[in-house]
PDB file of N, CA and C in Angstrom:
ATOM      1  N   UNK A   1     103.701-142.160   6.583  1.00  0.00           N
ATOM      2  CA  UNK A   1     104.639-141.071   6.798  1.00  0.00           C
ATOM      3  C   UNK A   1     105.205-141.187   8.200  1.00  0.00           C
ATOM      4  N   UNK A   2     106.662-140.983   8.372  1.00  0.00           N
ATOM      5  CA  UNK A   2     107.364-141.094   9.313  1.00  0.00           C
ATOM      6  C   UNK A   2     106.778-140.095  10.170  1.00  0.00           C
ATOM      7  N   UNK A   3     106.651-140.027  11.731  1.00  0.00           N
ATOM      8  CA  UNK A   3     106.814-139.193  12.506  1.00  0.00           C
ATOM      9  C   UNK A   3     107.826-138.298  12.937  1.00  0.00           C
ATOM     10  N   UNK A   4     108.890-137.546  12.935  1.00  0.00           N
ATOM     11  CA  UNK A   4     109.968-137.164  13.548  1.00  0.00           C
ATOM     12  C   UNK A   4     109.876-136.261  14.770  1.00  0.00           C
ATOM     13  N   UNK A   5     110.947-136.273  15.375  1.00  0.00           N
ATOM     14  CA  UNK A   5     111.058-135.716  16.883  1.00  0.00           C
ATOM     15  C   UNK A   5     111.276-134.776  16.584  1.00  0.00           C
ATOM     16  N   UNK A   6     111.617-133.872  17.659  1.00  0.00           N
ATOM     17  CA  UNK A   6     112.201-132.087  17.365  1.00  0.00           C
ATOM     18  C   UNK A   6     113.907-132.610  16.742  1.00  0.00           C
ATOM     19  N   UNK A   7     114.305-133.243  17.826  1.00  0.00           N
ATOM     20  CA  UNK A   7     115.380-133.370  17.286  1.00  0.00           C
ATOM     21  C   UNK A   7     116.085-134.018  15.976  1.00  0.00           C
ATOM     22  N   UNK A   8     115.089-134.475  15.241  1.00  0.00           N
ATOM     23  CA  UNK A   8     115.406-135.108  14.206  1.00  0.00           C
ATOM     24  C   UNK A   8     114.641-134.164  13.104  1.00  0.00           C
ATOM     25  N   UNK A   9     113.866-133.309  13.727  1.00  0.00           N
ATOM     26  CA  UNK A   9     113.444-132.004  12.794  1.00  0.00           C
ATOM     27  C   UNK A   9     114.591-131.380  12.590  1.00  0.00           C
ATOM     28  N   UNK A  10     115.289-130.900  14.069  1.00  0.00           N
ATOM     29  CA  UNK A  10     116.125-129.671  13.692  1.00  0.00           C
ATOM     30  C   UNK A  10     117.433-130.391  12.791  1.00  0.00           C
ATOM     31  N   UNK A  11     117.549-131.370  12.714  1.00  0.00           N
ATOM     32  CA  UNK A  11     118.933-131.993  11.812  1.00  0.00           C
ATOM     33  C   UNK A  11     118.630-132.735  10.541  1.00  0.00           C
ATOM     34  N   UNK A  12     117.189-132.277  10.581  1.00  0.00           N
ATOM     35  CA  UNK A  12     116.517-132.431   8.986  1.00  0.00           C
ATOM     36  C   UNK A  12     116.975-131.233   8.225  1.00  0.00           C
ATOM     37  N   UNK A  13     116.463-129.959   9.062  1.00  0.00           N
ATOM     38  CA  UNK A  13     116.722-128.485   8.625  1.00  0.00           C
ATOM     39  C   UNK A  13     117.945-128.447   8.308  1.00  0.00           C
ATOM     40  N   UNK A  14     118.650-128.242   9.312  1.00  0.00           N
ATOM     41  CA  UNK A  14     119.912-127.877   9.401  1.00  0.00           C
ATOM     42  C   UNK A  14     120.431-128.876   7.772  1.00  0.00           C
ATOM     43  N   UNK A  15     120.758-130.045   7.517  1.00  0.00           N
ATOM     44  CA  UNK A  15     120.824-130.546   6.435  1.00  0.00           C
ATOM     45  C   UNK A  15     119.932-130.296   5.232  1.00  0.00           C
ATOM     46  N   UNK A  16     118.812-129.725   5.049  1.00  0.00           N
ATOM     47  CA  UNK A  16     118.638-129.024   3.947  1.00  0.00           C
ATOM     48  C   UNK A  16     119.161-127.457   3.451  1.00  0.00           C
ATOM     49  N   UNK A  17     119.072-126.604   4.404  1.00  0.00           N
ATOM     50  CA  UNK A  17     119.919-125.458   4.462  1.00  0.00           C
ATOM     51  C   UNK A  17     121.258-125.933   3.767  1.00  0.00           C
ATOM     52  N   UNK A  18     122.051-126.860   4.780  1.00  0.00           N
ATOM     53  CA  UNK A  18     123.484-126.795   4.113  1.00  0.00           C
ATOM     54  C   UNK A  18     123.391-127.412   2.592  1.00  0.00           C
ATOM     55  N   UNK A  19     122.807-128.312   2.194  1.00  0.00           N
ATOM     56  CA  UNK A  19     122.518-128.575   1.014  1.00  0.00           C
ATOM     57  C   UNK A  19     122.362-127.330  -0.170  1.00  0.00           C
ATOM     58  N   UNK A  20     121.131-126.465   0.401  1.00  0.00           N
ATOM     59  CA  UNK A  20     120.700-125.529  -0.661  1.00  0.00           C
ATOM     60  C   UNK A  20     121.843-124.611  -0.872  1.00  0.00           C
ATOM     61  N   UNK A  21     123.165-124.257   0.346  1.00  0.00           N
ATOM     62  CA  UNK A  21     123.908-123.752   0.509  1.00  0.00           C
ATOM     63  C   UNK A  21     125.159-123.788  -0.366  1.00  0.00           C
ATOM     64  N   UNK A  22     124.690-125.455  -0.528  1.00  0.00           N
ATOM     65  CA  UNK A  22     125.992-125.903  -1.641  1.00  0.00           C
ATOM     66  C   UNK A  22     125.914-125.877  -2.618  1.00  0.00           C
ATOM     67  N   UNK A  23     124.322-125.981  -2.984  1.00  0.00           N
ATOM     68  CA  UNK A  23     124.198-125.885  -4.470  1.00  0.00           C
ATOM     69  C   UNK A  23     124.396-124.399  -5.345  1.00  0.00           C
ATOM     70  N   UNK A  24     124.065-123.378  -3.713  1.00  0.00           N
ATOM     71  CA  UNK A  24     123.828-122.448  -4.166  1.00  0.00           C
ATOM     72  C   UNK A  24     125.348-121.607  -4.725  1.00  0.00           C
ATOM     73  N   UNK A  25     126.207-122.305  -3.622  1.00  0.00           N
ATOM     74  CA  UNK A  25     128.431-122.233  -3.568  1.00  0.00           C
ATOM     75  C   UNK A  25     128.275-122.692  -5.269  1.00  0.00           C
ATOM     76  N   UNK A  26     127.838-123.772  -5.572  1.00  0.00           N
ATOM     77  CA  UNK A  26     128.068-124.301  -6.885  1.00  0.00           C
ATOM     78  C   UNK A  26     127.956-123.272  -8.175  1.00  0.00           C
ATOM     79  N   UNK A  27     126.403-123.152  -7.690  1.00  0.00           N
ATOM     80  CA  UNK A  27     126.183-122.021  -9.051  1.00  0.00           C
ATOM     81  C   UNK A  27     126.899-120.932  -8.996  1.00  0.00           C
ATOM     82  N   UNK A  28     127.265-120.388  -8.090  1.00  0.00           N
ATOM     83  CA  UNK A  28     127.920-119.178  -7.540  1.00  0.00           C
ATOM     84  C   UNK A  28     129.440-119.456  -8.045  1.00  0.00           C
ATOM     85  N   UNK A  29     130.227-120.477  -8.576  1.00  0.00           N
ATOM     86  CA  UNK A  29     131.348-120.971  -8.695  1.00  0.00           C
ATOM     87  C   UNK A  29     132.546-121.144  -8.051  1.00  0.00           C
ATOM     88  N   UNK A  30     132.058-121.720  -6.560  1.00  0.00           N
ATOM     89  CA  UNK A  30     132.779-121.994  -5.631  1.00  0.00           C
ATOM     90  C   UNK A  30     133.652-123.317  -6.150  1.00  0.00           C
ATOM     91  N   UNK A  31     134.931-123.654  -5.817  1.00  0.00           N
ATOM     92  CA  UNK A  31     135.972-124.520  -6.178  1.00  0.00           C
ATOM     93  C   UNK A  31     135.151-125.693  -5.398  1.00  0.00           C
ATOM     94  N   UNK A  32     135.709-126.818  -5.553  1.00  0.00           N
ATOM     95  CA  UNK A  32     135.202-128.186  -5.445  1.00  0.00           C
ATOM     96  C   UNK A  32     135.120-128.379  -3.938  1.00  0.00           C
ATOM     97  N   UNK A  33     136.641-128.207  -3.440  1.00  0.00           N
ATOM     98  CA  UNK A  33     136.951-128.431  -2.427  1.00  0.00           C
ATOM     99  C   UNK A  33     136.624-126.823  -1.011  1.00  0.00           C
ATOM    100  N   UNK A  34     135.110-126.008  -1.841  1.00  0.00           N
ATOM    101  CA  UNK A  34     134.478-125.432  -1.180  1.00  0.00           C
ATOM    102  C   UNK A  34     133.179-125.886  -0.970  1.00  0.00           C
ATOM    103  N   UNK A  35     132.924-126.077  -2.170  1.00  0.00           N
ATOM    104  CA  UNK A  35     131.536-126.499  -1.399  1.00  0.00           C
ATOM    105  C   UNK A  35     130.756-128.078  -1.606  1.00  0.00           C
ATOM    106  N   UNK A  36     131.962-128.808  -1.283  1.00  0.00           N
ATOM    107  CA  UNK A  36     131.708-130.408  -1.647  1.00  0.00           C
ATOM    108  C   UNK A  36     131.688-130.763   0.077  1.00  0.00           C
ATOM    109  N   UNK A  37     132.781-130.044   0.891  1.00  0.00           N
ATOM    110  CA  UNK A  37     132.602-130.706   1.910  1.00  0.00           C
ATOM    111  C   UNK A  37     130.951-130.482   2.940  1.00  0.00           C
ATOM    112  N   UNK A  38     130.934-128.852   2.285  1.00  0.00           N
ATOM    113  CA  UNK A  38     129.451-128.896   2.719  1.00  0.00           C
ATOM    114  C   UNK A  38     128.343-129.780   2.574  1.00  0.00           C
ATOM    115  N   UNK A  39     128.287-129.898   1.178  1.00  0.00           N
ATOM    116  CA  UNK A  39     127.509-130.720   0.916  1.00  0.00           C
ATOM    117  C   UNK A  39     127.308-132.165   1.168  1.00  0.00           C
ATOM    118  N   UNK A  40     128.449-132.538   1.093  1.00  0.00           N
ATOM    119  CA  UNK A  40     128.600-134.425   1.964  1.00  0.00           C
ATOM    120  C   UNK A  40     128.169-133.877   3.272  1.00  0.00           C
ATOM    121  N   UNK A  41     128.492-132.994   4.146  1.00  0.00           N
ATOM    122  CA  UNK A  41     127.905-132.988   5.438  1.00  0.00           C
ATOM    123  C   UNK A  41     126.498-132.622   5.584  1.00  0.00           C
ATOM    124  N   UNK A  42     126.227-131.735   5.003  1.00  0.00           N
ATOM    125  CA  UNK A  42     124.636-132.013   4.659  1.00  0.00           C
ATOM    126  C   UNK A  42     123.937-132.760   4.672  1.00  0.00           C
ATOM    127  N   UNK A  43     124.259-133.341   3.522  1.00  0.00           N
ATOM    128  CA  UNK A  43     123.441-134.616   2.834  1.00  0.00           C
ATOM    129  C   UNK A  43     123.469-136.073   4.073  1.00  0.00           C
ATOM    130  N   UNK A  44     124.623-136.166   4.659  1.00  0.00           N
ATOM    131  CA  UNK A  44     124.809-137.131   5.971  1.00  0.00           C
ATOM    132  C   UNK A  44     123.958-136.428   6.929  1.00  0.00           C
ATOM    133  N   UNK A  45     123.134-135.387   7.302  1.00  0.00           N
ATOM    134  CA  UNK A  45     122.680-134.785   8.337  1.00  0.00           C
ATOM    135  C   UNK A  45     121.130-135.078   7.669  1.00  0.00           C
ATOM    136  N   UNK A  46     120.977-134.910   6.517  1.00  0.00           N
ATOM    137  CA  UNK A  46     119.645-135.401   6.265  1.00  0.00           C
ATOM    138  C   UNK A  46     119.573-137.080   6.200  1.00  0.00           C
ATOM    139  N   UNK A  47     120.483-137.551   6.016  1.00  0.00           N
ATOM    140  CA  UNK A  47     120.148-139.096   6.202  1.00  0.00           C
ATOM    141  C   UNK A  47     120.288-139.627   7.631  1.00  0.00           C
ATOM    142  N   UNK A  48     120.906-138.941   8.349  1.00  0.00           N
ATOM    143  CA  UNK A  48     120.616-138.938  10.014  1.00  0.00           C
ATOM    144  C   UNK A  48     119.403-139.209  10.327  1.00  0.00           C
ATOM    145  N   UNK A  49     118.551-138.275  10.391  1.00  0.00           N
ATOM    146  CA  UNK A  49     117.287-137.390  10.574  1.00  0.00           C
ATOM    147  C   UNK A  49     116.575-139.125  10.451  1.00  0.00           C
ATOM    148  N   UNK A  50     116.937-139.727   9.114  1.00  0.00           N
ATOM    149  CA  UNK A  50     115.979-140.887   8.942  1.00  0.00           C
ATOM    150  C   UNK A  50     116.089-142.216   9.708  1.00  0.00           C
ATOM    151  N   UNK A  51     117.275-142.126  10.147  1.00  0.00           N
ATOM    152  CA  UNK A  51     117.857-143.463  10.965  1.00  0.00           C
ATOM    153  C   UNK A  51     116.917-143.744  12.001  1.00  0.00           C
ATOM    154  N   UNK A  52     116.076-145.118  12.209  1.00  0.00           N
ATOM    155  CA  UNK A  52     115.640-145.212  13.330  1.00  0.00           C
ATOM    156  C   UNK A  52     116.218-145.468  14.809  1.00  0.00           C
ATOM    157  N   UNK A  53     115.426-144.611  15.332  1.00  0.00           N
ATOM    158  CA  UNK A  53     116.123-144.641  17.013  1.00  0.00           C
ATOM    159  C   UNK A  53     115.744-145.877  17.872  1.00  0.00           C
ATOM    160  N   UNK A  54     114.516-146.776  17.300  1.00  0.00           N
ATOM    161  CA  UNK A  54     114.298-147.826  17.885  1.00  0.00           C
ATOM    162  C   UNK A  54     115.637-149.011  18.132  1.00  0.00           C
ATOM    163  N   UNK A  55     115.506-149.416  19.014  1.00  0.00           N
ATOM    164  CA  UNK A  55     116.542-150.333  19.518  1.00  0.00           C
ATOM    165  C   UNK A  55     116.212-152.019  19.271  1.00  0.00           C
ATOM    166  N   UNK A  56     115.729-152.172  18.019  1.00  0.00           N
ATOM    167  CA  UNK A  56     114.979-153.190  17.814  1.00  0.00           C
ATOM    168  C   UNK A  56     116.606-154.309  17.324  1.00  0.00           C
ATOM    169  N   UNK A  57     116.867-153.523  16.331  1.00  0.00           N
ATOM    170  CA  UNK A  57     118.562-153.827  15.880  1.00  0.00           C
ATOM    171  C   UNK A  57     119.241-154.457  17.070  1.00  0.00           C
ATOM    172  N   UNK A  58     119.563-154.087  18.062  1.00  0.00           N
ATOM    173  CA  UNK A  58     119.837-153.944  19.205  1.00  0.00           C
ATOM    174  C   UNK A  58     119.472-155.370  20.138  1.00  0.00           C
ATOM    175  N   UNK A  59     118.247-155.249  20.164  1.00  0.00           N
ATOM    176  CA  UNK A  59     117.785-156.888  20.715  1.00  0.00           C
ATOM    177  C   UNK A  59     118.316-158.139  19.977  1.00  0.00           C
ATOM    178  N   UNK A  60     118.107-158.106  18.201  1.00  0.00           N
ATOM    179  CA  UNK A  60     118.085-158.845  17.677  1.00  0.00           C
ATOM    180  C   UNK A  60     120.061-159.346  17.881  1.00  0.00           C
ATOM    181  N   UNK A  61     120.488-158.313  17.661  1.00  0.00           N
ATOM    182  CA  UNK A  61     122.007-158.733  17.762  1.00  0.00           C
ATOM    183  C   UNK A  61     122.381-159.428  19.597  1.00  0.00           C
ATOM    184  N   UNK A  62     121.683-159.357  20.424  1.00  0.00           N
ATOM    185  CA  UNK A  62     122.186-159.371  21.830  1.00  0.00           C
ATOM    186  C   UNK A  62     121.241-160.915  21.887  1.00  0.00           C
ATOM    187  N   UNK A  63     120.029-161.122  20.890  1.00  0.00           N
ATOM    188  CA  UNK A  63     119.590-162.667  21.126  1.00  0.00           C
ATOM    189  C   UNK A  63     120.588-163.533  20.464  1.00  0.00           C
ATOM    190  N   UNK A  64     121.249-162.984  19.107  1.00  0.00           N
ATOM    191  CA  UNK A  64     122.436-163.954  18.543  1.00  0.00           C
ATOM    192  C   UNK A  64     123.397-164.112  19.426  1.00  0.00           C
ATOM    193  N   UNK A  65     123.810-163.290  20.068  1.00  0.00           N
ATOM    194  CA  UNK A  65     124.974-163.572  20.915  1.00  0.00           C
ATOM    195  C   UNK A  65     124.949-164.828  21.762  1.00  0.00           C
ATOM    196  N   UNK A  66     123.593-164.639  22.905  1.00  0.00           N
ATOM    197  CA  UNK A  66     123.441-165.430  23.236  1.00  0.00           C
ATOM    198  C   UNK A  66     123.287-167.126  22.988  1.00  0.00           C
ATOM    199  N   UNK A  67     122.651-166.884  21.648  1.00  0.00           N
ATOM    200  CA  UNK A  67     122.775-168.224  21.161  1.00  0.00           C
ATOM    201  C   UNK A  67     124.262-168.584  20.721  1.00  0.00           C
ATOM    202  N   UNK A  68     124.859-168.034  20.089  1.00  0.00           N
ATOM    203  CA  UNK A  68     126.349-168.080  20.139  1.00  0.00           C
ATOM    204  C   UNK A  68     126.867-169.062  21.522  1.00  0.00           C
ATOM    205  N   UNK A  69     126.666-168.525  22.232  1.00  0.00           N
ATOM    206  CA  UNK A  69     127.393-168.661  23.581  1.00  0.00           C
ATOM    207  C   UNK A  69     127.116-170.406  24.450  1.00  0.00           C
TER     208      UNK A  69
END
């Protein structure tokens, strides 16, 4: 199990809220173009949350370069 930071807590939350929010616009019979944009932003705020912050990506692209060069 992943560890997460505060900050990748609070934009876990925040993206489930807007989620439940949309589903909830849905049942409620909100038009498409009400509660779709919520929900894509949501759903991108919970896949945030998972992105690693390690800079490992980062090395590996800056050793190709070099060999490039």
């Amino acid at each position: 199990m992943k560890k997460f930071t505060t900050n990748q807590k609070i934009v876990l939350i925040i993206g489930i809220v807007g989620v439940v929010t949309a589903f909830i616009g849905k049942v409620n019979g909100w038009e498409y173009m009400e509660f779709f944009p919520v929900f894509y932003a949501s759903t991108s705020m919970i896949w945030i949350s998972f992105v690693s912050n390690k800079k490992s990506c980062c090395k590996a692209l800056k050793s190709k370069e070099a060999q490039n060069s």
